[in-house]
C-alpha atoms as a PDB file:
ATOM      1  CA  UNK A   1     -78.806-189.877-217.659  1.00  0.00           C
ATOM      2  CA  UNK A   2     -77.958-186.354-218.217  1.00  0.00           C
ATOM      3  CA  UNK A   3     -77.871-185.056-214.270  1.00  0.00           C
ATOM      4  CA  UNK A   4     -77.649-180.956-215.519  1.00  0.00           C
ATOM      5  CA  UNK A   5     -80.827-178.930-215.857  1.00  0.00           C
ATOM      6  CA  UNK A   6     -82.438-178.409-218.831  1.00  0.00           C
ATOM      7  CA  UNK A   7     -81.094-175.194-221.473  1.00  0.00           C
ATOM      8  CA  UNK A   8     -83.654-172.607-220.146  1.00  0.00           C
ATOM      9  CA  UNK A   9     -83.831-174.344-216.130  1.00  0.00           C
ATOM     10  CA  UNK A  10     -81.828-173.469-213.135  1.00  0.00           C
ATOM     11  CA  UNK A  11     -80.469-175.830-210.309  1.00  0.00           C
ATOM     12  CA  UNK A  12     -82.698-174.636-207.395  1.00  0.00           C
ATOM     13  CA  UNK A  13     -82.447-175.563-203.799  1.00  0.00           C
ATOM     14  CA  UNK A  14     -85.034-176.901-201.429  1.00  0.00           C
ATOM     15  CA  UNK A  15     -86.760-173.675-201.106  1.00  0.00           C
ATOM     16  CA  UNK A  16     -86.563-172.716-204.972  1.00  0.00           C
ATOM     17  CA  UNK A  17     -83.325-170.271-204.635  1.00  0.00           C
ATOM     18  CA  UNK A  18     -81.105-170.812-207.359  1.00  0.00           C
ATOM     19  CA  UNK A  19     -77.681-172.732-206.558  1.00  0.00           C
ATOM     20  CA  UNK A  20     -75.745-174.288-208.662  1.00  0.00           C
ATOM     21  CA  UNK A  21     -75.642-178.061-208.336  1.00  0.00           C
ATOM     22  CA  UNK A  22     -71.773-177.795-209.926  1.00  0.00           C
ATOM     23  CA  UNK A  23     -69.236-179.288-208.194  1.00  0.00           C
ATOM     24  CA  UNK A  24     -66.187-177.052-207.538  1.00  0.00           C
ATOM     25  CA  UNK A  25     -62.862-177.242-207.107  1.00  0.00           C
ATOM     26  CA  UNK A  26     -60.537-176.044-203.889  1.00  0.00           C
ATOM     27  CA  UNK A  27     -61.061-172.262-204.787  1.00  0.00           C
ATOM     28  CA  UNK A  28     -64.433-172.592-205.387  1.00  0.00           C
ATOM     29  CA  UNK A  29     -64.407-172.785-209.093  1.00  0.00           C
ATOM     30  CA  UNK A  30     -67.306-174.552-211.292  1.00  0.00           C
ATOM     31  CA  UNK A  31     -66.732-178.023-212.486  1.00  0.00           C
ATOM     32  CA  UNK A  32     -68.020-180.384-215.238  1.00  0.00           C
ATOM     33  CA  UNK A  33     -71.342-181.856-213.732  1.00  0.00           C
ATOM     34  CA  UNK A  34     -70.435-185.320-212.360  1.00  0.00           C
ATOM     35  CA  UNK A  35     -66.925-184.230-211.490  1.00  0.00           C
ATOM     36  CA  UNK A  36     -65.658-184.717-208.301  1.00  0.00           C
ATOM     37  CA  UNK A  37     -65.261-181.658-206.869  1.00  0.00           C
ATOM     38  CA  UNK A  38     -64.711-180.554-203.151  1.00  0.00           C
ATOM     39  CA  UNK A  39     -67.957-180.564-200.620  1.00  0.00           C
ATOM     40  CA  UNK A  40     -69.213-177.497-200.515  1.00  0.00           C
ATOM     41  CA  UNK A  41     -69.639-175.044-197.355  1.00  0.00           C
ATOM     42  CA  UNK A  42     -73.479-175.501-195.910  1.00  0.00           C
ATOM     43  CA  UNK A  43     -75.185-172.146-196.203  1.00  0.00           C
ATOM     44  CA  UNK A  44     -76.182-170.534-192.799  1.00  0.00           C
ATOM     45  CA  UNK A  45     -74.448-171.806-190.468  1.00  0.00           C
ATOM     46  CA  UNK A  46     -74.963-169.960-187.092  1.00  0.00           C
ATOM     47  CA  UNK A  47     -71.519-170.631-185.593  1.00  0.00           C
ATOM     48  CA  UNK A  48     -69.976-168.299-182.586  1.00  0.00           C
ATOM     49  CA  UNK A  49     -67.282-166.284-183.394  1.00  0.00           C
ATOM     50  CA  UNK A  50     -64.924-168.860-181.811  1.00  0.00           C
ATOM     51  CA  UNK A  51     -65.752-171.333-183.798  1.00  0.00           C
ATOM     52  CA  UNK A  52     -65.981-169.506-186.766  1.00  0.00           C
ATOM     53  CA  UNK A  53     -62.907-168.510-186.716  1.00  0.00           C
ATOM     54  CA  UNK A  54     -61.488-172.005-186.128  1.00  0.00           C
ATOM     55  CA  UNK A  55     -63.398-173.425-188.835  1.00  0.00           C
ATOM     56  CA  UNK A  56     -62.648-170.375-191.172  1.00  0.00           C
ATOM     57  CA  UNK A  57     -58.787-170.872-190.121  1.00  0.00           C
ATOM     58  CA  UNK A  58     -58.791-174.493-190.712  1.00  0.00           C
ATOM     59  CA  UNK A  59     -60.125-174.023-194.530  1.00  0.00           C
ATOM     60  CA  UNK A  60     -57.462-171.412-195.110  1.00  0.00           C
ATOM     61  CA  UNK A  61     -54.597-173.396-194.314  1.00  0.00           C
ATOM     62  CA  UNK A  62     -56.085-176.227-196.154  1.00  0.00           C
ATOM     63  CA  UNK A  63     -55.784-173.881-199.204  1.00  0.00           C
ATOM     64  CA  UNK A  64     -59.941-173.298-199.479  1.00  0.00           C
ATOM     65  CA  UNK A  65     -60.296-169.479-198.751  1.00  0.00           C
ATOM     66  CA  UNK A  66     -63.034-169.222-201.080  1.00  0.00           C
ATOM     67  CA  UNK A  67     -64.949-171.828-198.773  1.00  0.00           C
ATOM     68  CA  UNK A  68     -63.705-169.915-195.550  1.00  0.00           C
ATOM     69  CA  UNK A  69     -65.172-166.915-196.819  1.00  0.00           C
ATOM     70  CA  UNK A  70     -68.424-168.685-197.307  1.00  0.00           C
ATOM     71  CA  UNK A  71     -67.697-169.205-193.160  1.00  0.00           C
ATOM     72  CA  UNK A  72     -67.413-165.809-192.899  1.00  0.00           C
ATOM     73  CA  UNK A  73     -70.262-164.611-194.829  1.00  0.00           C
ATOM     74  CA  UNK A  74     -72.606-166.562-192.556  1.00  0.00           C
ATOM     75  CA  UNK A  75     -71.087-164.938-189.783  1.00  0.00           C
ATOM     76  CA  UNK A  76     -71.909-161.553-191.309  1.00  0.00           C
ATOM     77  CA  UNK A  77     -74.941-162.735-192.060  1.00  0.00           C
ATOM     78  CA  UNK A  78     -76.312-164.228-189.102  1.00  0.00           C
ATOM     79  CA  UNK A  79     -74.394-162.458-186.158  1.00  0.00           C
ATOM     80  CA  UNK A  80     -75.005-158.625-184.892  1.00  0.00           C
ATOM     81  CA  UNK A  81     -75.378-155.773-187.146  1.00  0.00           C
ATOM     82  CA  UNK A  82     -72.377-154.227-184.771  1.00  0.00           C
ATOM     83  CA  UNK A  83     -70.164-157.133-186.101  1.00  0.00           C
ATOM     84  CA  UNK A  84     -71.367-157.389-189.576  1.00  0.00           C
ATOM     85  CA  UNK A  85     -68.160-155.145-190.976  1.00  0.00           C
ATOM     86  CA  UNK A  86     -65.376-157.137-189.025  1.00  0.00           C
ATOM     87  CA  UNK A  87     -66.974-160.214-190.738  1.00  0.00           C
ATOM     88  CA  UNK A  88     -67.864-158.832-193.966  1.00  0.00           C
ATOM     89  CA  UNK A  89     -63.960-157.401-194.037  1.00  0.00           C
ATOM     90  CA  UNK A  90     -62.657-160.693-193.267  1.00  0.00           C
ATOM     91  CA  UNK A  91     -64.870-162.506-196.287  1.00  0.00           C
ATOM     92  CA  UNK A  92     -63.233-159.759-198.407  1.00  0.00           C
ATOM     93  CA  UNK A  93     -59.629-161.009-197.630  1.00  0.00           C
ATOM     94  CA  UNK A  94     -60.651-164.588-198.229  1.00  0.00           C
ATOM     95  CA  UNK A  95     -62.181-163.248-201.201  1.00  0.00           C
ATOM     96  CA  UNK A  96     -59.089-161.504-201.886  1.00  0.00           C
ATOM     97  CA  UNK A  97     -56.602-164.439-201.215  1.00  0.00           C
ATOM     98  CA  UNK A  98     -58.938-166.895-203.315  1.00  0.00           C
ATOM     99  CA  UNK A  99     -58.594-164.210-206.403  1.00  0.00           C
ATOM    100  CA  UNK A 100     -54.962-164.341-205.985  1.00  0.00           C
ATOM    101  CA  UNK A 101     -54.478-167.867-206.180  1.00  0.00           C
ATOM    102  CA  UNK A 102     -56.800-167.955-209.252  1.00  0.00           C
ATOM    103  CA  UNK A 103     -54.571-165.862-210.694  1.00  0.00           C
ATOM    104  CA  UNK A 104     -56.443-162.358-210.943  1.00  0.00           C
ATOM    105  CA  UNK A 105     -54.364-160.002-209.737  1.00  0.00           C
ATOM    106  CA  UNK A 106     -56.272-156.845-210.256  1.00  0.00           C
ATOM    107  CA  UNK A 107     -59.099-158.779-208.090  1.00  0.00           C
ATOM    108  CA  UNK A 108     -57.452-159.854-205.647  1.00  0.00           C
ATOM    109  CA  UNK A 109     -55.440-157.095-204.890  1.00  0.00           C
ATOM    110  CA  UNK A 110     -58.580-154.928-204.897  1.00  0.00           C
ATOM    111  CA  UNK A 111     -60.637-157.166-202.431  1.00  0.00           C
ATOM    112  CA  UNK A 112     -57.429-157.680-200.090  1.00  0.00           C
ATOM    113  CA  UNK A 113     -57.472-153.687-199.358  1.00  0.00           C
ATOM    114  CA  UNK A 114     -60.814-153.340-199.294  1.00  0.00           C
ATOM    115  CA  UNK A 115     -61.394-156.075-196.196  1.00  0.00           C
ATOM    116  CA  UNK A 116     -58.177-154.384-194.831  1.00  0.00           C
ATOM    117  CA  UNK A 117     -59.566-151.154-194.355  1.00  0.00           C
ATOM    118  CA  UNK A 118     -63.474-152.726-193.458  1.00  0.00           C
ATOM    119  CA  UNK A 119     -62.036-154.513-190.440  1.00  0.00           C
ATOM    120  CA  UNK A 120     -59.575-151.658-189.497  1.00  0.00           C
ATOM    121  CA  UNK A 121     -62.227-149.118-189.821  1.00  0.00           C
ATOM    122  CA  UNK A 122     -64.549-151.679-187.555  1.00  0.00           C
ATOM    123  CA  UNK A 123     -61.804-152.017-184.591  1.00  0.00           C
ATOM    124  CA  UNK A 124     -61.910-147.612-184.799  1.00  0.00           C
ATOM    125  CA  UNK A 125     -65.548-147.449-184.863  1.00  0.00           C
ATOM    126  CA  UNK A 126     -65.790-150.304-182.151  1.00  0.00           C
ATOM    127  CA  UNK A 127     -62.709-149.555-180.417  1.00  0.00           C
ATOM    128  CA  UNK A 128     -62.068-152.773-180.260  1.00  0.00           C
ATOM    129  CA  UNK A 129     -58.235-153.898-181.168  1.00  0.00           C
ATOM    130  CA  UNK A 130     -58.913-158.069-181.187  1.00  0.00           C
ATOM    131  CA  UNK A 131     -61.927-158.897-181.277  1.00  0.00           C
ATOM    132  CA  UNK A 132     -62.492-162.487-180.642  1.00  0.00           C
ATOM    133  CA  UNK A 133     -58.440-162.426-180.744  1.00  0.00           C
ATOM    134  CA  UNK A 134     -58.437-161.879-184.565  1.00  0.00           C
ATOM    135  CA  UNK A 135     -55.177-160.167-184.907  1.00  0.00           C
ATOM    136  CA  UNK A 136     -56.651-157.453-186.781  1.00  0.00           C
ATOM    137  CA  UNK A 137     -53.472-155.213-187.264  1.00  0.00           C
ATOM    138  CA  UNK A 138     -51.286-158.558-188.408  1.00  0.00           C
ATOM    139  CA  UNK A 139     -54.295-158.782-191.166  1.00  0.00           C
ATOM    140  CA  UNK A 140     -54.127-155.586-192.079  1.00  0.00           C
ATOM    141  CA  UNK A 141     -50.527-155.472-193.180  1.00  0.00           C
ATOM    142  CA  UNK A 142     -50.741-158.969-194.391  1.00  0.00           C
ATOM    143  CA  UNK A 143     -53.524-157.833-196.526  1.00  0.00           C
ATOM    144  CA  UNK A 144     -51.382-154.766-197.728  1.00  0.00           C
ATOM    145  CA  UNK A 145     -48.479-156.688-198.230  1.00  0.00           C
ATOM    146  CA  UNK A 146     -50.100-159.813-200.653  1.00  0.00           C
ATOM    147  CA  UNK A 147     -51.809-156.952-202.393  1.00  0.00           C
ATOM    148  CA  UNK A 148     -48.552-155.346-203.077  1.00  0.00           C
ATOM    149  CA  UNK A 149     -47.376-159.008-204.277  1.00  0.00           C
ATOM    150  CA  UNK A 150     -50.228-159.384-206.656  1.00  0.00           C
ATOM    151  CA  UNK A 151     -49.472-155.856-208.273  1.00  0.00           C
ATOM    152  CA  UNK A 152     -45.939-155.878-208.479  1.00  0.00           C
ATOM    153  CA  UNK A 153     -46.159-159.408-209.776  1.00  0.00           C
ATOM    154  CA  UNK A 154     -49.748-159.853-211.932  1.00  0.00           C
ATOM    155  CA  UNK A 155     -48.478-162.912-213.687  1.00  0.00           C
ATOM    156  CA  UNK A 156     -47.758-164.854-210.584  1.00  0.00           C
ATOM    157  CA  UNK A 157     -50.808-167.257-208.983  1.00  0.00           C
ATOM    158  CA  UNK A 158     -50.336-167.565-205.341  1.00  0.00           C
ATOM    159  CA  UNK A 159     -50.409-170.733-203.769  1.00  0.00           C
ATOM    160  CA  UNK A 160     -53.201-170.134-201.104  1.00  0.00           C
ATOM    161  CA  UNK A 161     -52.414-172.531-198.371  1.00  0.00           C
ATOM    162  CA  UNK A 162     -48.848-171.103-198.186  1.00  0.00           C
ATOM    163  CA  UNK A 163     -50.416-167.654-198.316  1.00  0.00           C
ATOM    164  CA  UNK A 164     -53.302-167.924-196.064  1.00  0.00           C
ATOM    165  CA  UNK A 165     -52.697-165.469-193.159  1.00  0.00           C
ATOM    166  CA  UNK A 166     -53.044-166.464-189.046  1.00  0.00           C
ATOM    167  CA  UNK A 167     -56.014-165.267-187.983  1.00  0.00           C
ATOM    168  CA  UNK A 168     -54.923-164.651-184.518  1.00  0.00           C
ATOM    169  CA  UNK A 169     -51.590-164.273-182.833  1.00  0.00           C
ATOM    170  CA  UNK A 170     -51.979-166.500-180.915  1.00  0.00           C
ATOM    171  CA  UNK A 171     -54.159-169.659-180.470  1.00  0.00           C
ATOM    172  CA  UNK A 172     -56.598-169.382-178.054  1.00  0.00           C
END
């Protein structure tokens, strides 16, 4: 049997939001239905900021930023408005990193300054300089200097586990 919705249906979740039932792969890239693809993130996930930056860590060196910035977006989502940039600028750099290794330069490069300047305009406005111990100027000028990579070198796909940046200086 034929396990993809019909031409004019959508895969819906338990509460009727539309989600793709499509495996993906390690970037987060659709697959043939009945592939096997890589488990996906759960959505909403009401972590503390410890552990979501373990857990967001742990997918990037595993070469999955795309699923650590599904990590991050629940963070965002689900933690204080006061927050909500530092996480949302740290999505944007997974984001950023995933783009790269997909090979789109212009994209990644794009996203990767964007969540560079979101999370160091959030440590100005906060006046916070690690939050949480994120090393938020090493991300910055990591951030800068992959984005420089991608646009220097458009043709190149980065390999996203040897990319993936530290998180903090220092484990805590």
């Amino acid at each position: 049997m034929d396990d993809r919705p019909g031409e004019w249906s959508r895969d819906r979740d338990d509460q009727g939001r539309a989600r793709s039932a499509r495996p993906r792969d390690g970037l987060g890239r659709p697959l043939p239905y009945g592939a096997a693809g890589v488990e996906r993130q759960p959505e909403g996930v009401v972590r503390s900021p410890d552990a979501t930056v373990a857990e967001a860590q742990r997918l990037l060196d595993a070469g999955m930023p795309f699923h650590a910035h599904e990590v991050f977006e629940d963070a965002w989502k689900s933690g204080p408005a006061s927050e909500a940039e530092l996480w949302r600028g740290l999505a944007q750099l997974a984001v950023g990193l995933t783009h790269g290794a997909r090979g789109n330069a212009k994209g990644g490069a794009r996203l990767l300054l964007r969540g560079a300047n979101r999370i160091r305009g959030h440590t100005e406005l906060t006046g916070e300089v690690c939050p949480y111990g994120i090393d938020v100027a090493g991300l910055v000028v990591w951030a800068r200097h992959l984005a420089a990579r991608l646009e220097e070198e458009p043709e190149r796909t980065v390999d996203a586990a040897a990319a993936s940046p530290r998180l903090r200086s220092a484990p805590r």
